[in-house]
Protein backbone atom coordinates (compact mmCIF):
# COMPACT_ATOMS: atom_id res chain seq x y z
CA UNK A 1 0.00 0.00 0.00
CA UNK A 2 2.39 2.54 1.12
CA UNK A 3 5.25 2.31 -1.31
CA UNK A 4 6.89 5.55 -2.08
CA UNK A 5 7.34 8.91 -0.36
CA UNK A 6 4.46 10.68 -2.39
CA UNK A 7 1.81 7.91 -1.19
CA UNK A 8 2.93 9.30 2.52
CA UNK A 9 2.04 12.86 1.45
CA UNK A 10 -0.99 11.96 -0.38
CA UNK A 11 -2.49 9.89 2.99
CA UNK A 12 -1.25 12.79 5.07
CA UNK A 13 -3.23 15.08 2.63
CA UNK A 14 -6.19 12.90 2.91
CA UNK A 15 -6.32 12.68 6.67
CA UNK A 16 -5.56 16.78 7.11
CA UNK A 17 -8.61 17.25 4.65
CA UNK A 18 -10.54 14.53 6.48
CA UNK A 19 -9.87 16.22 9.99
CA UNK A 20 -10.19 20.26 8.60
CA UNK A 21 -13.67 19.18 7.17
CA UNK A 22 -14.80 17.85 10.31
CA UNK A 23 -13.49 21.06 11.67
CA UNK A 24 -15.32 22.96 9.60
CA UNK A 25 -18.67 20.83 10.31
CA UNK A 26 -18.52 21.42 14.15
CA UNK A 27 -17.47 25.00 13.47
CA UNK A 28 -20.18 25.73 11.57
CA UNK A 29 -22.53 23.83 14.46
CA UNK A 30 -21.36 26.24 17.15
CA UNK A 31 -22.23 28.69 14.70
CA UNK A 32 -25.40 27.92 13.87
CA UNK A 33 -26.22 27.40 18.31
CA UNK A 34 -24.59 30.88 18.80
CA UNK A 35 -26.28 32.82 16.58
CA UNK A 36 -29.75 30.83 17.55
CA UNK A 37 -28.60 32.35 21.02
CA UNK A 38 -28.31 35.70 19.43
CA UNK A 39 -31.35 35.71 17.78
CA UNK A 40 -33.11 34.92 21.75
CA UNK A 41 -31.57 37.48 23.31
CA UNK A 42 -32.07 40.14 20.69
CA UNK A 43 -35.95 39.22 20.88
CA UNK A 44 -35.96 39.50 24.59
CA UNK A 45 -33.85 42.81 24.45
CA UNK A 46 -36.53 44.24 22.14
CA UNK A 47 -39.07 42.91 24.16
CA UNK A 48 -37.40 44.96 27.20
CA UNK A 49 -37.27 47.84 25.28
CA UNK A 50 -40.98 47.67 24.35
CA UNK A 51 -41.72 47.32 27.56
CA UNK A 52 -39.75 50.67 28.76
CA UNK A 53 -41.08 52.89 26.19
CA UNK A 54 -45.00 51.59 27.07
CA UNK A 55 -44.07 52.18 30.84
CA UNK A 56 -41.99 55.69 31.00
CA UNK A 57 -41.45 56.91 27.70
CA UNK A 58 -45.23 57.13 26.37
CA UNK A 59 -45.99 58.55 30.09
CA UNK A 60 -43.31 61.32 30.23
CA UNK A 61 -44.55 62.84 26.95
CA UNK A 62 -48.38 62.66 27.58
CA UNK A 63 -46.77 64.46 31.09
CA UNK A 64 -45.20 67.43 28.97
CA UNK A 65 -47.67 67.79 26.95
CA UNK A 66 -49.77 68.45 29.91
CA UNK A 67 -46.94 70.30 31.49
CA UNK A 68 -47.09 72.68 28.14
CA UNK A 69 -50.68 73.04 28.21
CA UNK A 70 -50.77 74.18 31.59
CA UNK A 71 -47.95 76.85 31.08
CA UNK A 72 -50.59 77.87 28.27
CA UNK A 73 -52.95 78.43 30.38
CA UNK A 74 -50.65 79.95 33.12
CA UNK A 75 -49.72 82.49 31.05
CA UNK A 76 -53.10 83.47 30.10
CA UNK A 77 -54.14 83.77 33.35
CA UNK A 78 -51.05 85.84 34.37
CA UNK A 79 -51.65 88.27 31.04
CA UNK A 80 -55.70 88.50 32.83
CA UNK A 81 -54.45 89.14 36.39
CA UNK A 82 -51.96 91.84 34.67
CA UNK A 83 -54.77 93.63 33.08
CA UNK A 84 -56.88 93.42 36.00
């Protein structure tokens, strides 16, 4: 079977193309389980931030809104008590 020097290389070739493929397979495996992890914690990250804009953001500007109405108003009734 193994006769010359180039049969070595070839079988050394074959079992370092044998061994980076299966390197390659469970590479791409980890791959595949860390970017499934990725895609979990993005969902629950946006999830989160759902949750914080429905809960203070959306509050706070109905708040200044109100807050800007009211100076509105307090300045009309200043402008009345200045006239009075």
């Amino acid at each position: 079977m193994i006769t010359t020097a180039v049969d070595i290389l070839y079988l050394a070739l074959a079992i370092s193309s044998i061994l980076i493929a299966i390197f390659l397979c469970v590479a791409l495996i980890f791959l595949t389980l860390i970017l499934k992890d990725v895609s979990e914690v993005t969902k629950k990250a946006r999830e989160v931030s759902d949750k914080i804009n429905r809960l203070i953001i959306e509050p706070t500007k109905i708040i200044n809104e109100i807050r800007k109405k009211f100076k509105m108003v307090q300045k009309i009734v200043e402008e009345k008590r200045k006239k009075s």
